[in-house]
N, C-alpha and C. Protein backbone atom coordinates (compact mmCIF):
# COMPACT_ATOMS: atom_id res chain seq x y z
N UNK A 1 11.10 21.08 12.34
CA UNK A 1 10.46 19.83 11.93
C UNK A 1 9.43 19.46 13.01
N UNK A 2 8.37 18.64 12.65
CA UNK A 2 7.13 18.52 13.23
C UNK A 2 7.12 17.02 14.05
N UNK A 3 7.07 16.95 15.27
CA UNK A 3 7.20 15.71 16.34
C UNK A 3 6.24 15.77 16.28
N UNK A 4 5.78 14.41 16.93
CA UNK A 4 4.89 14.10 17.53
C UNK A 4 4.94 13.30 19.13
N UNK A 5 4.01 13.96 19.91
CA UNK A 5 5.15 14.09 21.74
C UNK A 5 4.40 12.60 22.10
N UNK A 6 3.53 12.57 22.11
CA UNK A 6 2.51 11.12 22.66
C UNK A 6 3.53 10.14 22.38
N UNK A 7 3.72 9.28 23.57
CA UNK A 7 4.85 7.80 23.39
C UNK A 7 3.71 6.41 22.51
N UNK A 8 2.65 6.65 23.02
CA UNK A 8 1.98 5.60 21.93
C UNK A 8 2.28 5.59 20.82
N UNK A 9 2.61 7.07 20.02
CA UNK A 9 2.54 6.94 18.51
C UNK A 9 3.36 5.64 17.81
N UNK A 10 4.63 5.56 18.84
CA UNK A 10 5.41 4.98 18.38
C UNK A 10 4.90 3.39 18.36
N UNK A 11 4.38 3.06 19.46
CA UNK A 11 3.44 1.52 18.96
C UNK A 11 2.51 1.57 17.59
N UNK A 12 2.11 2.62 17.53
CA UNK A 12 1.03 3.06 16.49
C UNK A 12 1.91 2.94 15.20
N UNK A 13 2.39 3.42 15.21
CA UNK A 13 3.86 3.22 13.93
C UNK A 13 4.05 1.92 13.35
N UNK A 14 4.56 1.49 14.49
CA UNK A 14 5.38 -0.15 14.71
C UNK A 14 4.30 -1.04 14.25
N UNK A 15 2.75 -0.96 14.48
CA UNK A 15 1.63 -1.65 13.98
C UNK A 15 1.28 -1.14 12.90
N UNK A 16 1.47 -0.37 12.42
CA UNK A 16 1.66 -0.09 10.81
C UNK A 16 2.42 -0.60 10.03
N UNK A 17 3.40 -0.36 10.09
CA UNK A 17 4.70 -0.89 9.22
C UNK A 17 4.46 -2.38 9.35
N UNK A 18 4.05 -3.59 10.53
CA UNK A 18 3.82 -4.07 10.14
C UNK A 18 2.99 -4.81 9.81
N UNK A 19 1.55 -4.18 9.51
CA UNK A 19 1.05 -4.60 8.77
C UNK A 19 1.00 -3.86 6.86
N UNK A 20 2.08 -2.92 6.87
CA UNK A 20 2.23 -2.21 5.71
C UNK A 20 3.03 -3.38 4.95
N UNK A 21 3.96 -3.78 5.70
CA UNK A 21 5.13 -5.02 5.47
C UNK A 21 4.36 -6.32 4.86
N UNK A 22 3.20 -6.50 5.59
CA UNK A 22 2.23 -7.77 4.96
C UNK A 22 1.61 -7.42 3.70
N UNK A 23 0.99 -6.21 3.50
CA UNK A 23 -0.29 -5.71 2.83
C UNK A 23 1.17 -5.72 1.14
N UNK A 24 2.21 -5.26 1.65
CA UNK A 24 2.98 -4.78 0.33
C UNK A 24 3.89 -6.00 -0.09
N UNK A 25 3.89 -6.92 0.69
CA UNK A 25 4.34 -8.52 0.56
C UNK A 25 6.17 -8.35 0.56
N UNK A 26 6.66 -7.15 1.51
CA UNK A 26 8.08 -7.02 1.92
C UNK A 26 8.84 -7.74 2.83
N UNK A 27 7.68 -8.88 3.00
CA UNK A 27 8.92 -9.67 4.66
C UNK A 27 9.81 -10.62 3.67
N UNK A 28 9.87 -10.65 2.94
CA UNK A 28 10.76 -11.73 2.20
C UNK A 28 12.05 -11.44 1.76
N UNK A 29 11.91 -9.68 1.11
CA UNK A 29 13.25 -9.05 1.47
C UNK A 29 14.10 -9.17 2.19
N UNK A 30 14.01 -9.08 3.78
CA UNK A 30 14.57 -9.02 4.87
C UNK A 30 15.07 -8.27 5.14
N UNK A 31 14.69 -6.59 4.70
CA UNK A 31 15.56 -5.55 4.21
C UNK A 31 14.91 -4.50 5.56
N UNK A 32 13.58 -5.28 6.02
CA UNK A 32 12.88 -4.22 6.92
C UNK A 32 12.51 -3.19 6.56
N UNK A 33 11.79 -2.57 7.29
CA UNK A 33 10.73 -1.07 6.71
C UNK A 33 10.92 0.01 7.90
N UNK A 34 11.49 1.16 7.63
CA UNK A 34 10.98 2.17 8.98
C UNK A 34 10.03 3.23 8.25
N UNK A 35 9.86 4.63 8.66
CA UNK A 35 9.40 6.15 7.93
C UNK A 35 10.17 7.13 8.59
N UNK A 36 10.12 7.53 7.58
CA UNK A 36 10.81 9.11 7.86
C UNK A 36 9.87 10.19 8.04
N UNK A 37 9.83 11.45 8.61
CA UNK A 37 8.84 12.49 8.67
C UNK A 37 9.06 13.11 7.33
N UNK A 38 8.56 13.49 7.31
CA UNK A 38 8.68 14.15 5.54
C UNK A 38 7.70 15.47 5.58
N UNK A 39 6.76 15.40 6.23
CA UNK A 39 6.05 16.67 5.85
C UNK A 39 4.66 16.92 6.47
N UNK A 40 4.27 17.78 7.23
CA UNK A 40 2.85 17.79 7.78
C UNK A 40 1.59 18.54 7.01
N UNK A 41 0.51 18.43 6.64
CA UNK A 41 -0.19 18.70 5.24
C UNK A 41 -1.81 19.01 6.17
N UNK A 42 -2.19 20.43 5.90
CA UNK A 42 -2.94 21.07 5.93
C UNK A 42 -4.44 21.04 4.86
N UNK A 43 -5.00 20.12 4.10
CA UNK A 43 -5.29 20.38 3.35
C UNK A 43 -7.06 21.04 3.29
N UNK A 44 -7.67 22.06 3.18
CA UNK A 44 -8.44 22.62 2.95
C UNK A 44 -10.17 22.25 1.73
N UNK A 45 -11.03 23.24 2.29
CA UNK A 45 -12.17 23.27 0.80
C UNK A 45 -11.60 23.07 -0.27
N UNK A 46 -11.51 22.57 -1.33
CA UNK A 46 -11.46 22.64 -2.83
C UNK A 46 -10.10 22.42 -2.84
N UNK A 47 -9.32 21.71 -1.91
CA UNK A 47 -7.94 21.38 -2.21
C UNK A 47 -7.87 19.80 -2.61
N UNK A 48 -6.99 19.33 -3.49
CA UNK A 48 -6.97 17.51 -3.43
C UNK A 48 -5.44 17.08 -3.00
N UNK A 49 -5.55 15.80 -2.39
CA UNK A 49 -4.24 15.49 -1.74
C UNK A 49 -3.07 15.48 -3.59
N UNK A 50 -1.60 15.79 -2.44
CA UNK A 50 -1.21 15.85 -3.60
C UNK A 50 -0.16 14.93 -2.92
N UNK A 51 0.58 13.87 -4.54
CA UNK A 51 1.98 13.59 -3.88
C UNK A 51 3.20 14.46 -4.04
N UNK A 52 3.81 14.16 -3.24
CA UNK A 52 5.14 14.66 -2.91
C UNK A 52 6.25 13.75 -2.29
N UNK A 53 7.43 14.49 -2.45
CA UNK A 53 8.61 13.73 -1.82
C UNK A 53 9.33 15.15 -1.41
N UNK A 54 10.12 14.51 -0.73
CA UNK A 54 11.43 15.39 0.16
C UNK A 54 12.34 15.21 -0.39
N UNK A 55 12.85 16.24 -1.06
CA UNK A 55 14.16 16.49 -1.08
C UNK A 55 15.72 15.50 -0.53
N UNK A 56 14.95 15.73 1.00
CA UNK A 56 15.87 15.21 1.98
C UNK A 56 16.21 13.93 2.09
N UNK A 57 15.10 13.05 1.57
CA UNK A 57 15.23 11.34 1.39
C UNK A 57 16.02 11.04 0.81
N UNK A 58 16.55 9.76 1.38
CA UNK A 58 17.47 8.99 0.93
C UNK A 58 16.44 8.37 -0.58
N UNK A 59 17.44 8.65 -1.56
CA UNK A 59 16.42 7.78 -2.66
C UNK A 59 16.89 6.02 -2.60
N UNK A 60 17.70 5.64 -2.29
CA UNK A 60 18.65 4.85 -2.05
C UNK A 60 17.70 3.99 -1.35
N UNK A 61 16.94 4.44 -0.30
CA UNK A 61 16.38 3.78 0.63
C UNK A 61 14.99 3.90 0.93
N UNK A 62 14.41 5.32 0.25
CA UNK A 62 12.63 5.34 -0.17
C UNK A 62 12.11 4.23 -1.10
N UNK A 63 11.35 3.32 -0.85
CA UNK A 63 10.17 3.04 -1.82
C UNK A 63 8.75 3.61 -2.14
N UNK A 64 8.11 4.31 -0.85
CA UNK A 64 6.67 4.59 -1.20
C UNK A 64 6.87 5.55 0.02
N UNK A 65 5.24 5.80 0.05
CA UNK A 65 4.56 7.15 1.03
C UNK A 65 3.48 6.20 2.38
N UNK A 66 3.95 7.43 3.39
CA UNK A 66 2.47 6.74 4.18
C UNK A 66 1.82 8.09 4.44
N UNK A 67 0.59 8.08 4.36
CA UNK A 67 -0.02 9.47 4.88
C UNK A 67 -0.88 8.22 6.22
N UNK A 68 -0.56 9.58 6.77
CA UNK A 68 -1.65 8.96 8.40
C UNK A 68 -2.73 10.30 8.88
N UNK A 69 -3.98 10.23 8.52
CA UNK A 69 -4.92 11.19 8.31
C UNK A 69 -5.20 11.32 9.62
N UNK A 70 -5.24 12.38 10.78
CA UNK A 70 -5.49 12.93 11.31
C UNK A 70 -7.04 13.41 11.71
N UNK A 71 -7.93 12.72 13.33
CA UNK A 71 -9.67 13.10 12.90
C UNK A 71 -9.12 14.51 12.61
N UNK A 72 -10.19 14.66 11.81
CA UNK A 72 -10.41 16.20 11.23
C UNK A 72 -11.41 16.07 10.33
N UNK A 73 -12.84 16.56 10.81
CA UNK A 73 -14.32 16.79 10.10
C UNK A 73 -13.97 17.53 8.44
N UNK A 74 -14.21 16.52 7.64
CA UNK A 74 -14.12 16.59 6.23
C UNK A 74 -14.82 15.92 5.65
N UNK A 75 -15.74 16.55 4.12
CA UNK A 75 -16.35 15.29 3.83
C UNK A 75 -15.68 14.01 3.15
N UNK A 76 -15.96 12.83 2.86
CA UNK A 76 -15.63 11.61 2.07
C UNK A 76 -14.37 12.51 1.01
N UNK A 77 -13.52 11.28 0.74
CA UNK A 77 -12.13 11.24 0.10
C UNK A 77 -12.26 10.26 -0.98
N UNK A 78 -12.28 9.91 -2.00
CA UNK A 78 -11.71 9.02 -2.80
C UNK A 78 -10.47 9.34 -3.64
N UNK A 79 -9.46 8.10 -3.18
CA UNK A 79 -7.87 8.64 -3.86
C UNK A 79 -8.28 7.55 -5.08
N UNK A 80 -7.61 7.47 -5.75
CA UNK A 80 -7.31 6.83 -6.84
C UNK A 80 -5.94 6.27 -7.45
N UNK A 81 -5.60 5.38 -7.13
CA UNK A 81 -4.09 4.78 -7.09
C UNK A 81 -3.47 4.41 -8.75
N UNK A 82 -3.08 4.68 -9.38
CA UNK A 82 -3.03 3.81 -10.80
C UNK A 82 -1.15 3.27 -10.79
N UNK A 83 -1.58 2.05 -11.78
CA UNK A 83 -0.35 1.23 -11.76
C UNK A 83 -0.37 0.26 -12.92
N UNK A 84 0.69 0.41 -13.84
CA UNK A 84 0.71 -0.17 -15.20
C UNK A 84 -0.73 -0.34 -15.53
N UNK A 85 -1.29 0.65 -16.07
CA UNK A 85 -2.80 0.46 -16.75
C UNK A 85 -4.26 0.16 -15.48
N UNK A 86 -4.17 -0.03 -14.73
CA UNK A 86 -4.97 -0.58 -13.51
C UNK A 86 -5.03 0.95 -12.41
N UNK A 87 -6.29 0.83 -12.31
CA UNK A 87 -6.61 1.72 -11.21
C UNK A 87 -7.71 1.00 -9.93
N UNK A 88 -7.40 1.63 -8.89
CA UNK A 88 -8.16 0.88 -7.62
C UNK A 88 -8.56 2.81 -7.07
N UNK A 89 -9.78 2.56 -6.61
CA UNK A 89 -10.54 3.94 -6.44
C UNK A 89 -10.85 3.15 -4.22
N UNK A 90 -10.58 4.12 -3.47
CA UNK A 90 -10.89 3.79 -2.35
C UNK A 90 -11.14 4.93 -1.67
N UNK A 91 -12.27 5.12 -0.60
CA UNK A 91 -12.55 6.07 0.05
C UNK A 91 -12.67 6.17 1.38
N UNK A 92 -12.84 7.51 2.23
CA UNK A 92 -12.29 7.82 3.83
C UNK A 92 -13.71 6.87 3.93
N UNK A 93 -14.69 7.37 3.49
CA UNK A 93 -15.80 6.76 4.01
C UNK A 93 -16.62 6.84 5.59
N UNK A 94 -16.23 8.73 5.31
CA UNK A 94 -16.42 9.11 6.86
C UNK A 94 -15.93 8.76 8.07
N UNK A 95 -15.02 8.12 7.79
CA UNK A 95 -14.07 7.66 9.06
C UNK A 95 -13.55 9.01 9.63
N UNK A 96 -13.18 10.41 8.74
CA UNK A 96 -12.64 11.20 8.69
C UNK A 96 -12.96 11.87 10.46
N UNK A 97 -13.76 11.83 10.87
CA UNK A 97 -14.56 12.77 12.24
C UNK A 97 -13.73 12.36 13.22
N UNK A 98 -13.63 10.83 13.23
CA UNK A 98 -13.68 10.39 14.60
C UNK A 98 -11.82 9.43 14.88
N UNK A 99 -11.49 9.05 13.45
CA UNK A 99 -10.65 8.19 13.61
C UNK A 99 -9.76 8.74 12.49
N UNK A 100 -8.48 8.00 13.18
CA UNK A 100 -7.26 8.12 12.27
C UNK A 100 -7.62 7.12 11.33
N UNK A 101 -6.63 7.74 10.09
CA UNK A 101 -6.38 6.58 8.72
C UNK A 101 -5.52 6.59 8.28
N UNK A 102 -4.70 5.28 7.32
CA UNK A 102 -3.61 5.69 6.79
C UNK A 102 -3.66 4.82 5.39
N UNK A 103 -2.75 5.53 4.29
CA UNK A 103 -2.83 5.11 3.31
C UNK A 103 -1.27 4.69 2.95
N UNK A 104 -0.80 3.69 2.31
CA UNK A 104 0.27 3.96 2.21
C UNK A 104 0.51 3.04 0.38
N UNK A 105 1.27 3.62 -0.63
CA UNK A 105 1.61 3.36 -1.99
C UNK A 105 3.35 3.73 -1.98
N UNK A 106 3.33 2.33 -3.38
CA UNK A 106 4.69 2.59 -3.93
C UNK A 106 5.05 3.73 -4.83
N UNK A 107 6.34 3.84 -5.03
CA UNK A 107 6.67 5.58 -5.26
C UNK A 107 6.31 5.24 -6.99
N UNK A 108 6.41 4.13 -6.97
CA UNK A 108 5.87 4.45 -8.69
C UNK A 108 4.49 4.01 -9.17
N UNK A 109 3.46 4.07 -8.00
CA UNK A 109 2.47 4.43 -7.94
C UNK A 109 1.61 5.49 -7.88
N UNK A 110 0.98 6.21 -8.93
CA UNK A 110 0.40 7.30 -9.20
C UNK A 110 -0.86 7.80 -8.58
N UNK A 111 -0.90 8.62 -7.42
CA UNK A 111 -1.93 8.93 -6.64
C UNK A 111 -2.20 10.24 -7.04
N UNK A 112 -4.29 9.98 -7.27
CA UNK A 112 -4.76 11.60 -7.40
C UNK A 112 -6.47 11.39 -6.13
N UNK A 113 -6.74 12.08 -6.14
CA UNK A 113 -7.91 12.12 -4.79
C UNK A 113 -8.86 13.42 -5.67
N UNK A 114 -10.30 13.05 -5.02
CA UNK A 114 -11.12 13.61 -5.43
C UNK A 114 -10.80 14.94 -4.25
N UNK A 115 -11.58 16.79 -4.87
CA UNK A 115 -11.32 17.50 -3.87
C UNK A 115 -12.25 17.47 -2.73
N UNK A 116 -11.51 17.86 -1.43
CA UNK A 116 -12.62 17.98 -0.27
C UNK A 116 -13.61 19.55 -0.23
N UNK A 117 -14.40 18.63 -0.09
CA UNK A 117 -15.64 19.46 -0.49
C UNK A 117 -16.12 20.82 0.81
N UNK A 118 -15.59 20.23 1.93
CA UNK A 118 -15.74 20.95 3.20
C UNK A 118 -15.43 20.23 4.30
N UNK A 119 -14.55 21.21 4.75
CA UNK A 119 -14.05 20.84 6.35
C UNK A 119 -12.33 20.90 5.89
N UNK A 120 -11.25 20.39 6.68
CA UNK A 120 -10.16 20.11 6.52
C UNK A 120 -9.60 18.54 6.61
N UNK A 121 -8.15 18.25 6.42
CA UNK A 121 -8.09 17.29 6.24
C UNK A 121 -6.81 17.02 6.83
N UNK A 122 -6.02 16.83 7.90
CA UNK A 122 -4.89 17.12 8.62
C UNK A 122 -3.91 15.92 8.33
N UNK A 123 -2.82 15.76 7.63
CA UNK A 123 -2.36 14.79 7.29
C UNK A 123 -0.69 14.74 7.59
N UNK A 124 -0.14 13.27 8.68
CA UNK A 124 1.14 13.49 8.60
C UNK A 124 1.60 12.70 7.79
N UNK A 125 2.86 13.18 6.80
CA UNK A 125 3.60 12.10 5.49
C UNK A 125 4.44 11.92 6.06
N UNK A 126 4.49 10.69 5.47
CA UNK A 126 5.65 9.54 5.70
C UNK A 126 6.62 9.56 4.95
N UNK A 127 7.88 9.26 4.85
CA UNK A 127 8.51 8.64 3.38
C UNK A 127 8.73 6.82 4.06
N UNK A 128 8.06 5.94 3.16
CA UNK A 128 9.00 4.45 3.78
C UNK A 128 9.63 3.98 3.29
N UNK A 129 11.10 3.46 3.81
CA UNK A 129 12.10 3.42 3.50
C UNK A 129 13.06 1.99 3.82
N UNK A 130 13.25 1.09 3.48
CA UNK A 130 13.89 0.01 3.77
C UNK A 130 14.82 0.42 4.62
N UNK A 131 15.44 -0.62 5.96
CA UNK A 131 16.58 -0.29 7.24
C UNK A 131 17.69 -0.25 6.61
N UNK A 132 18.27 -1.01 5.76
CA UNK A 132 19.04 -1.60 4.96
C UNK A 132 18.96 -1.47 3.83
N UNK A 133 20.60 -1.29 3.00
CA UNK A 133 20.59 -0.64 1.50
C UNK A 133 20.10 -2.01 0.80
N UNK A 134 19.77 -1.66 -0.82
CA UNK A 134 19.79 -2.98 -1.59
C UNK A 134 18.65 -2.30 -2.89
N UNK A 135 18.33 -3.18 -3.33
CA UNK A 135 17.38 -2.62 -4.22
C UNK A 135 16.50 -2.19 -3.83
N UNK A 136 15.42 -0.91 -4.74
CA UNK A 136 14.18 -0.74 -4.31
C UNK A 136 13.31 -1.23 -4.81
N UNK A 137 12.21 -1.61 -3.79
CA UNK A 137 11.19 -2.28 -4.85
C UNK A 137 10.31 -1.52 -4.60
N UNK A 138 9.69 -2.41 -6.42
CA UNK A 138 8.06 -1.33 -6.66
C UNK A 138 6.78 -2.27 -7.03
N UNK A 139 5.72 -2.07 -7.29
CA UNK A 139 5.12 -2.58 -7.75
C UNK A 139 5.06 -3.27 -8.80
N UNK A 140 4.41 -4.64 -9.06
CA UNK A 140 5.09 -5.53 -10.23
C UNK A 140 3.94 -5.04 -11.64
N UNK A 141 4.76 -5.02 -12.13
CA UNK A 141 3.67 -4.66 -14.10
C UNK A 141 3.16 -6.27 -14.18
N UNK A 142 2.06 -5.95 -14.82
CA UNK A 142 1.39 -7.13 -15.04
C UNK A 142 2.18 -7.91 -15.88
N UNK A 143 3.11 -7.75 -16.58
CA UNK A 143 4.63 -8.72 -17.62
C UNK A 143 5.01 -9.17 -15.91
N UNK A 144 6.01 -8.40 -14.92
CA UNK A 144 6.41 -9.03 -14.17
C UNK A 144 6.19 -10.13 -13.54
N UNK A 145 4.50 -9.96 -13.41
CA UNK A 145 3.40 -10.70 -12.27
C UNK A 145 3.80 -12.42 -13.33
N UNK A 146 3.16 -11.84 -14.32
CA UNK A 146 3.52 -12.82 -15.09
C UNK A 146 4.65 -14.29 -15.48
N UNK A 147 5.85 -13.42 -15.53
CA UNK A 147 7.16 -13.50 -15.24
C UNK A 147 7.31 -14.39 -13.49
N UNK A 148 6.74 -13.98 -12.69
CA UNK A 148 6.63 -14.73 -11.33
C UNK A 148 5.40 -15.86 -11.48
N UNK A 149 4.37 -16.40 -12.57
CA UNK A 149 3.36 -17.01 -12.83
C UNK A 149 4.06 -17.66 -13.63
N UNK A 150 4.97 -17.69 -14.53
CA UNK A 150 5.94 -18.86 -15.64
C UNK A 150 6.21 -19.96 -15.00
N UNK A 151 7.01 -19.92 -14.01
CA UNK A 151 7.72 -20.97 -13.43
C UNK A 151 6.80 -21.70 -12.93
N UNK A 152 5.70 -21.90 -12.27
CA UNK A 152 4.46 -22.60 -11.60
C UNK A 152 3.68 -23.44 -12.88
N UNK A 153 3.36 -22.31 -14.15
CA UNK A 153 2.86 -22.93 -15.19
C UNK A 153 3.85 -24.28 -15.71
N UNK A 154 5.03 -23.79 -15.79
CA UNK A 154 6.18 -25.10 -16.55
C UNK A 154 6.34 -25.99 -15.54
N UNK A 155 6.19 -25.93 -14.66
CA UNK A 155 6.07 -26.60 -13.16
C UNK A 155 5.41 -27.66 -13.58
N UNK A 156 3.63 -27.22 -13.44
CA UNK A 156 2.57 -28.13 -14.01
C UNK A 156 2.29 -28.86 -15.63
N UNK A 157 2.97 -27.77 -16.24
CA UNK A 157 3.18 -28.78 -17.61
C UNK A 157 4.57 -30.00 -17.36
N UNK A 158 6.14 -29.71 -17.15
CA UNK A 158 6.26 -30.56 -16.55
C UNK A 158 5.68 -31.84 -16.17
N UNK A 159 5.05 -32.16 -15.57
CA UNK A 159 4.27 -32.95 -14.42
C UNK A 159 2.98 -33.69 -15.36
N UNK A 160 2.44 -33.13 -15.87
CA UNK A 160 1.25 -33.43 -16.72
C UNK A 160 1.56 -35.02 -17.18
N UNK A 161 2.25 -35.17 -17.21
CA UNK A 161 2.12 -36.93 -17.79
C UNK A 161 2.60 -37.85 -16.93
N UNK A 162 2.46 -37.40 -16.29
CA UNK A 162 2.52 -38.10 -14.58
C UNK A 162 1.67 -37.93 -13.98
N UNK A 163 0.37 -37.11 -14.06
CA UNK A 163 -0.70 -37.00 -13.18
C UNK A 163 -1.77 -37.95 -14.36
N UNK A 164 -1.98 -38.75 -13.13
CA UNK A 164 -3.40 -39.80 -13.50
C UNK A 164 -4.41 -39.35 -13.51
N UNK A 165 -4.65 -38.18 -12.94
CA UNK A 165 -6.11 -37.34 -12.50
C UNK A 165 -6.34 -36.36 -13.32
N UNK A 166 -7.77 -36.23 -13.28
CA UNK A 166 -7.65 -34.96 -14.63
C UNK A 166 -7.25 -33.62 -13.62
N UNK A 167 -7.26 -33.35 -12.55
CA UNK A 167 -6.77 -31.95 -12.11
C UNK A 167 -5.42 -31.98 -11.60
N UNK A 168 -5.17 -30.28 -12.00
CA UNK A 168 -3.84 -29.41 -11.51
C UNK A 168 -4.04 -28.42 -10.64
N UNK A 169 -3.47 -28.72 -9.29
CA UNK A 169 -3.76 -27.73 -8.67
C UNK A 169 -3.15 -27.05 -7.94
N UNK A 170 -2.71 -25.54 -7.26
CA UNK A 170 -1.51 -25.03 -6.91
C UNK A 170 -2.80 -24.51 -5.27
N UNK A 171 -1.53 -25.11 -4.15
CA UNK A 171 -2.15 -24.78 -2.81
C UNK A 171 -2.19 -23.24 -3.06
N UNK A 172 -3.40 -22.29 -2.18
CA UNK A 172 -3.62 -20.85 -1.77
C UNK A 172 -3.35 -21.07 -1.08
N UNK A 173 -2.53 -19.31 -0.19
CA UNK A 173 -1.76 -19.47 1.31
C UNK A 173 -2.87 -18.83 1.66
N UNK A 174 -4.02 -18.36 1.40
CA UNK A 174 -5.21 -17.53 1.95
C UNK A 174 -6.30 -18.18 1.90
N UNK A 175 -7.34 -18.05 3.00
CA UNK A 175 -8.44 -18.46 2.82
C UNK A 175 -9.88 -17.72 2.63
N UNK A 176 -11.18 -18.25 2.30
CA UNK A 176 -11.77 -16.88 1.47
C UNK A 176 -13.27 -17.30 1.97
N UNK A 177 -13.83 -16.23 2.44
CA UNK A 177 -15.71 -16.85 2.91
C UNK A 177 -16.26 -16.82 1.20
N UNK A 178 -17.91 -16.63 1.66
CA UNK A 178 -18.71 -16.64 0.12
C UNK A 178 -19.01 -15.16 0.27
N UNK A 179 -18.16 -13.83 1.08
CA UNK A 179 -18.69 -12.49 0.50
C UNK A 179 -17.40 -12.37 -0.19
N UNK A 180 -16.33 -12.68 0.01
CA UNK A 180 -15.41 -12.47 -0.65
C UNK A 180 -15.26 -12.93 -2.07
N UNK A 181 -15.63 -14.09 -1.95
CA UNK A 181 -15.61 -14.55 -3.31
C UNK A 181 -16.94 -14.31 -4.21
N UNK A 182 -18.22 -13.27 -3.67
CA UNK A 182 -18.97 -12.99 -4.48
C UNK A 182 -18.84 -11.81 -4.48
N UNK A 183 -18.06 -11.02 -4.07
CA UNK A 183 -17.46 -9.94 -4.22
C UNK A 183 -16.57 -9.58 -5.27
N UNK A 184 -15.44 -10.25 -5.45
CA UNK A 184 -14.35 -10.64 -6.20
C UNK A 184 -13.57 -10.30 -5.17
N UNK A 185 -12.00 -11.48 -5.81
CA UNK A 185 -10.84 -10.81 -4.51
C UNK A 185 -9.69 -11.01 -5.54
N UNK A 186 -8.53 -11.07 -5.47
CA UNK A 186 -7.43 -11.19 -6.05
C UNK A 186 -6.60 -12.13 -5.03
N UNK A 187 -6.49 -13.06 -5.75
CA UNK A 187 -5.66 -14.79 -5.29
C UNK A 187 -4.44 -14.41 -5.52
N UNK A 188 -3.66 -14.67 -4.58
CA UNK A 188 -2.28 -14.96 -4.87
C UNK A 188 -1.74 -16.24 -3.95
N UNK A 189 -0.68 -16.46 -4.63
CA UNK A 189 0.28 -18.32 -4.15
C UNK A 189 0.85 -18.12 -3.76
């Protein structure tokens, strides 16, 4: 099995997970996040990343993947993530030369990548895995999202004949400039 000897990595890790923990909205669990090594990936000209799992994982305790890309001169990457009907397209964007990257999706998230066109692409996989048993979670289907959007709506209907004002309004825990919002972003409460 494939170490890695440098003692930084392990800060490097630890600042992943948590910001993997924010980005995937897992601190509420309280179930915690580590990775497992799972596999070191070579990938070549005219090859595209592929997913995989190990054997060896606890399924019990996997939710998703982290790949942590390795510099290695390759051209541009676009993976393509899909999830109940929805796809998000994102690319290395030449970061590939000089700097590490990492990607990380839920296991019932469907990843395919455009092929690399030239150069290589040196990649170590992750499996991530909650510290602690309990359920696994995955990404929510737009019914679920929904399903977590009910209770807020009956909330404000509720309430409606008690508000003197013509507006309803639910606080954002985020705040947003004018590229973001002429960009588009996705709000959440």
């Amino acid at each position: 099995m494939w170490r890695v000897q440098n003692p930084a990595w392990k800060l490097l890790l630890r600042s992943l997970l948590e910001r993997i923990e924010d980005a995937l909205k897992l601190k509420a669990n309280g179930r915690g996040i580590t990775v497992r090594r799972t596999c070191l990936i070579l990938y070549g000209a005219g090859s595209t990343i592929q997913q995989t799992t190990s054997a060896s994982c606890d399924t019990s305790l996997r939710f998703g993947t982290l790949d942590i890309a390795l510099p290695s001169k390759h051209d541009d990457v676009s993976f393509e993530f899909s999830h109940d009907g929805k796809s998000r397209i994102i690319s290395t964007n030449g970061l590939s030369r000089y700097d590490c990257s990492a990607t990380a999706w839920f296991s019932d998230v469907h990843m395919t990548s455009s092929p690399i066109t030239a150069g290589h692409r040196f990649v170590l996989r992750y499996s991530l895995e909650h510290v602690t048993p309990g359920p696994v979670h995955f990404l929510l289907t737009a019914d679920q999202s929904m399903a977590c959007l009910r209770p807020i709506l009956t909330s404000w209907l509720k309430q409606l004949p008690k508000v003197t004002h013509p507006v309803l309004g639910h606080i954002l825990e985020e705040s947003f400039d004018d590229d973001d919002l002429r960009d588009g972003i996705e709000l959440e409460g």
